[in-house]
C-alpha atoms as a PDB file:
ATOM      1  CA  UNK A   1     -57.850 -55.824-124.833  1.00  0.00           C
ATOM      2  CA  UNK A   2     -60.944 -58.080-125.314  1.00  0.00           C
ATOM      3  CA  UNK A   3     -61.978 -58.196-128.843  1.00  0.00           C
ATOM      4  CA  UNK A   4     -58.049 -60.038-129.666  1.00  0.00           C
ATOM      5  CA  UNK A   5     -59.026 -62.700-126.935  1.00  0.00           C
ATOM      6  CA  UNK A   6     -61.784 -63.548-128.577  1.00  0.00           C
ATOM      7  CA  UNK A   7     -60.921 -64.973-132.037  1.00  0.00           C
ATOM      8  CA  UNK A   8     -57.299 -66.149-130.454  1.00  0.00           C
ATOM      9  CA  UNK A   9     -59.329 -68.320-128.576  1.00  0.00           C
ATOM     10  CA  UNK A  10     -61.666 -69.460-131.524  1.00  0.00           C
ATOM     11  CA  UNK A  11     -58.918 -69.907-133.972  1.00  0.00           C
ATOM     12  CA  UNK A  12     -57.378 -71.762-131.177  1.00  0.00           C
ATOM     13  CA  UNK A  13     -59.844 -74.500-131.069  1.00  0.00           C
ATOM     14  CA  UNK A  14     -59.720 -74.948-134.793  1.00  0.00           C
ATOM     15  CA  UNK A  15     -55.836 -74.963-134.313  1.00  0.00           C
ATOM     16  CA  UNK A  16     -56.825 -78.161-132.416  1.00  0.00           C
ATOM     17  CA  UNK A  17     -58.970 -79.697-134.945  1.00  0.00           C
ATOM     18  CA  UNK A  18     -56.835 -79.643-137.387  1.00  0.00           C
ATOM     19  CA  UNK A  19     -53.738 -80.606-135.204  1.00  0.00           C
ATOM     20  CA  UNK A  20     -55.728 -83.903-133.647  1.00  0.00           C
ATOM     21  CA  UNK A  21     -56.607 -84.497-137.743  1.00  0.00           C
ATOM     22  CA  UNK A  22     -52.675 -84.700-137.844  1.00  0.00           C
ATOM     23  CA  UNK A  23     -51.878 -86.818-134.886  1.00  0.00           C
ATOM     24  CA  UNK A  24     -54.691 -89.401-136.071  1.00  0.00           C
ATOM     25  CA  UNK A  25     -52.718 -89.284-139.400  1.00  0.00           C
ATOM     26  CA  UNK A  26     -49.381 -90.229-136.929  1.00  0.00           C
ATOM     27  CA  UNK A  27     -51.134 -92.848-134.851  1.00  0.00           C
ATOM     28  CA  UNK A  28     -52.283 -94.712-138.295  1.00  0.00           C
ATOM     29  CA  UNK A  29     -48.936 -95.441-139.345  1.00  0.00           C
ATOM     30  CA  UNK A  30     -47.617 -92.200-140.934  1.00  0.00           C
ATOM     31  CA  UNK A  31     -44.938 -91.598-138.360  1.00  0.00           C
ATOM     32  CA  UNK A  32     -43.046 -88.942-139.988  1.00  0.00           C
ATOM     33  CA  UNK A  33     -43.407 -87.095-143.069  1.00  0.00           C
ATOM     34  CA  UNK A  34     -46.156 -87.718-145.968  1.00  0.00           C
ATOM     35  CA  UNK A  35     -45.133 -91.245-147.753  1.00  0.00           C
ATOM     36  CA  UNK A  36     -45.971 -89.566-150.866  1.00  0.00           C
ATOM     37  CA  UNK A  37     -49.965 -89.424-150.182  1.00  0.00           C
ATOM     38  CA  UNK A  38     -51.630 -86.188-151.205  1.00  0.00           C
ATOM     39  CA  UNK A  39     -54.667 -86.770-148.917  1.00  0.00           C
ATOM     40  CA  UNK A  40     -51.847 -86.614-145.673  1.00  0.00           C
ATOM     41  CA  UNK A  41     -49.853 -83.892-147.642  1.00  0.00           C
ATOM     42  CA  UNK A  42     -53.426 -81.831-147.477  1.00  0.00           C
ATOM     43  CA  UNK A  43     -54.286 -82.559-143.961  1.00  0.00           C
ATOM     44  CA  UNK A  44     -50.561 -81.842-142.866  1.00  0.00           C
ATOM     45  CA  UNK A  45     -50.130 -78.872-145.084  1.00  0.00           C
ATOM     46  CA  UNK A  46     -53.763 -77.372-143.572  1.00  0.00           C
ATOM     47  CA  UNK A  47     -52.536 -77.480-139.773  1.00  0.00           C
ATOM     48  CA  UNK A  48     -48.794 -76.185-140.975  1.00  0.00           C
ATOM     49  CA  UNK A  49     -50.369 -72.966-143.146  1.00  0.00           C
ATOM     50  CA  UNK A  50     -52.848 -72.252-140.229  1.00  0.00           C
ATOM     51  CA  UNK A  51     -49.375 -72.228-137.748  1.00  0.00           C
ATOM     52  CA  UNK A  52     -47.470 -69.649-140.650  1.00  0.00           C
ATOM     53  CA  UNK A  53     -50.366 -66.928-140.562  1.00  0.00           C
ATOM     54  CA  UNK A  54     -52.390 -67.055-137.934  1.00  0.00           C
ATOM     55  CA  UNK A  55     -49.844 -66.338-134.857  1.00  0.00           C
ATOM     56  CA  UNK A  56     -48.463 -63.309-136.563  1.00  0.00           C
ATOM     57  CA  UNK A  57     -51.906 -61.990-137.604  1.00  0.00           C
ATOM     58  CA  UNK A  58     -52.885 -62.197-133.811  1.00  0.00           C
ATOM     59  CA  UNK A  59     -50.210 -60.530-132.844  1.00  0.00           C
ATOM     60  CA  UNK A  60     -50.685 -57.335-135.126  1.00  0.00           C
ATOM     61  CA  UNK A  61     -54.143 -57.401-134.406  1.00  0.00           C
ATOM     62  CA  UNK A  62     -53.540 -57.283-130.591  1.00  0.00           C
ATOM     63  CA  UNK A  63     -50.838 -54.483-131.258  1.00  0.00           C
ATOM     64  CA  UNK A  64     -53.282 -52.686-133.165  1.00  0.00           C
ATOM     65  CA  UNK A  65     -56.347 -53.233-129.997  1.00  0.00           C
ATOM     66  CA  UNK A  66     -53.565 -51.794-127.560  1.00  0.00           C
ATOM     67  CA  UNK A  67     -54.006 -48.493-129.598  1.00  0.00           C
ATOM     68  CA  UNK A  68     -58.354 -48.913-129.094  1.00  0.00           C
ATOM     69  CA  UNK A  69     -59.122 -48.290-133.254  1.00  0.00           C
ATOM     70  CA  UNK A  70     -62.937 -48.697-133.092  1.00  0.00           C
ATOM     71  CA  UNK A  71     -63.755 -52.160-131.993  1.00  0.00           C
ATOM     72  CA  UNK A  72     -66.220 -53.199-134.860  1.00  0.00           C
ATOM     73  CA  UNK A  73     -62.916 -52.854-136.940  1.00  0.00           C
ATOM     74  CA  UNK A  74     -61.222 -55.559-134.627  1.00  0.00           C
ATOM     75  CA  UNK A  75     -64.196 -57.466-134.854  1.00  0.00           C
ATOM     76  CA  UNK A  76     -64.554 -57.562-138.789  1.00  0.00           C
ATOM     77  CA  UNK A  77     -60.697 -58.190-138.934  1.00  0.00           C
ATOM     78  CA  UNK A  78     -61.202 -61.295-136.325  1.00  0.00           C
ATOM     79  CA  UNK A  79     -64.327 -62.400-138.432  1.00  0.00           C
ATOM     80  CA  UNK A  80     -62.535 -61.885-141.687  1.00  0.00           C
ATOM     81  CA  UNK A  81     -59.297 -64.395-139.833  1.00  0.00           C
ATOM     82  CA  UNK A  82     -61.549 -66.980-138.743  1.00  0.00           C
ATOM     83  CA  UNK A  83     -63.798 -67.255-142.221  1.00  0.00           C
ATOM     84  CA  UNK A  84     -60.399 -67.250-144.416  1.00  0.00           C
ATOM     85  CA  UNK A  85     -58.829 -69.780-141.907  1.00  0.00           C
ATOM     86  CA  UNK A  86     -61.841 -72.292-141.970  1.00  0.00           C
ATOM     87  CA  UNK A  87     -62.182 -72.108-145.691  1.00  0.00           C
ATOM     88  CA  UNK A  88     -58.587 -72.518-146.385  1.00  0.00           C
ATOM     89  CA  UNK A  89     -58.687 -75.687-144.575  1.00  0.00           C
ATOM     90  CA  UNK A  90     -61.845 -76.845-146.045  1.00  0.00           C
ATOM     91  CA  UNK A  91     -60.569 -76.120-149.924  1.00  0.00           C
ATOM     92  CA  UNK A  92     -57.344 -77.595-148.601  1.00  0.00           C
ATOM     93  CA  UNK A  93     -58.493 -80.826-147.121  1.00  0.00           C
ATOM     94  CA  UNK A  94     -61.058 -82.172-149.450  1.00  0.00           C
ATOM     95  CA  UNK A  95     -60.138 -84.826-152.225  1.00  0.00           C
ATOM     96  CA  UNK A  96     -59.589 -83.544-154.634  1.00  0.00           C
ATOM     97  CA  UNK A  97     -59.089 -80.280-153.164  1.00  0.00           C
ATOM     98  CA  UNK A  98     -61.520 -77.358-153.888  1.00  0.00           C
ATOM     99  CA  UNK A  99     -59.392 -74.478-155.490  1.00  0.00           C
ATOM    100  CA  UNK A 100     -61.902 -71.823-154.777  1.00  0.00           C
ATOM    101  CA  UNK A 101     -61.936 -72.421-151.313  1.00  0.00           C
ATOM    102  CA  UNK A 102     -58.536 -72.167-150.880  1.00  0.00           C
ATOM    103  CA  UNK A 103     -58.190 -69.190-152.845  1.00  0.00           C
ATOM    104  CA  UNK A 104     -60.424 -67.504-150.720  1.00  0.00           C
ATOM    105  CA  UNK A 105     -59.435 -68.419-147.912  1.00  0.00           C
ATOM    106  CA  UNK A 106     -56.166 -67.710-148.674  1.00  0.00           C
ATOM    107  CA  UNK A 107     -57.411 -64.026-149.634  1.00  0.00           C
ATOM    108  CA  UNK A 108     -59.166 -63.352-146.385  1.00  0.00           C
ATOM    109  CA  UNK A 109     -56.248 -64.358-144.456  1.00  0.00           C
ATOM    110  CA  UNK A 110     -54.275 -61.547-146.107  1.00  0.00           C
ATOM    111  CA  UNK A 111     -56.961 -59.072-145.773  1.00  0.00           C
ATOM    112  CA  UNK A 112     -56.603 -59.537-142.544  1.00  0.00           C
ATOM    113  CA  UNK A 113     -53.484 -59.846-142.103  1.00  0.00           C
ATOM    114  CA  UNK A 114     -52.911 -56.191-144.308  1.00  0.00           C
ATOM    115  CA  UNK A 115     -55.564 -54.310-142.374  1.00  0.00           C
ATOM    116  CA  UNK A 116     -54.087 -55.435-138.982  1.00  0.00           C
ATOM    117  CA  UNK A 117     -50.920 -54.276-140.831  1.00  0.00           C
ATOM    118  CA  UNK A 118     -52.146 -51.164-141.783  1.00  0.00           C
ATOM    119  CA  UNK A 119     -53.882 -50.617-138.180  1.00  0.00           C
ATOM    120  CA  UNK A 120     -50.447 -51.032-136.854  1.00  0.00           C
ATOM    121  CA  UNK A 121     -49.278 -48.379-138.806  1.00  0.00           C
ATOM    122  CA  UNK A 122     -51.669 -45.829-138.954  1.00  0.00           C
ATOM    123  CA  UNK A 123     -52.695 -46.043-135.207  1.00  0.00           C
ATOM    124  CA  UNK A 124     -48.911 -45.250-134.350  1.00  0.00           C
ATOM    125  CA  UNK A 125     -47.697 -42.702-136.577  1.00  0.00           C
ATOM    126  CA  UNK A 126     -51.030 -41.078-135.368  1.00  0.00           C
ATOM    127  CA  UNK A 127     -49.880 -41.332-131.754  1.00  0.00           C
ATOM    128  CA  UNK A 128     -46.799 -40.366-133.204  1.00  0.00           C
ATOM    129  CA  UNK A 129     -48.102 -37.109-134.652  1.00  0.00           C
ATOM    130  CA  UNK A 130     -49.722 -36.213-131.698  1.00  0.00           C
END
């Protein structure tokens, strides 16, 4: 497996961007929760979506390498991850927010997460089949 690796380890670092964004939050005086301010609520909420849909799209996408589909799939389905994640948390954490943004990153997530999805799938009952 080396195309997974790849954008794990990208989407990794921007993991950490927008957790240290958080902890700055934390060290200014917002110890737990949001106090009610939609400018933390956005910077929270950008780290905390990034931790619901990322992990589990890595995961099917490194199920679906272990089969070997054609690697410039992998590759468009780790490009399509990283571009939905970084706009998603651009949309997300500008005031006031940026709807369009969001909304597409929000739909390049899925598209990624349904193809790994369907890569899953298809790649096993194939090697079912066989």
């Amino acid at each position: 497996m080396i195309v997974t690796p790849l954008y794990a380890g990208l989407l990794t670092l921007w993991f950490v961007v927008l957790s240290v964004r958080v902890v700055n939050l934390r060290r200014a005086g917002i110890i737990f929760g949001d106090n009610g301010d939609h400018g933390v609520i956005r910077i929270v909420r950008a780290q905390a979506n990034f931790a619901e849909y990322v992990p589990f799209t890595l995961l099917l996408m490194g199920l679906a390498e272990s089969m070997a589909p054609p690697r410039i799939i992998m590759h468009l389905v780790g490009i399509t991850l990283v571009a939905g994640r970084l706009l998603h948390a651009y949309g997300l954490s500008q005031t006031p927010h940026i709807l369009r943004y969001r909304v597409w990153g929000t739909t390049l997530t899925f598209l990624a997460l349904g193809v790994a999805a369907l890569m899953c799938f298809s790649l096993s009952a194939l090697f079912l089949a066989i």
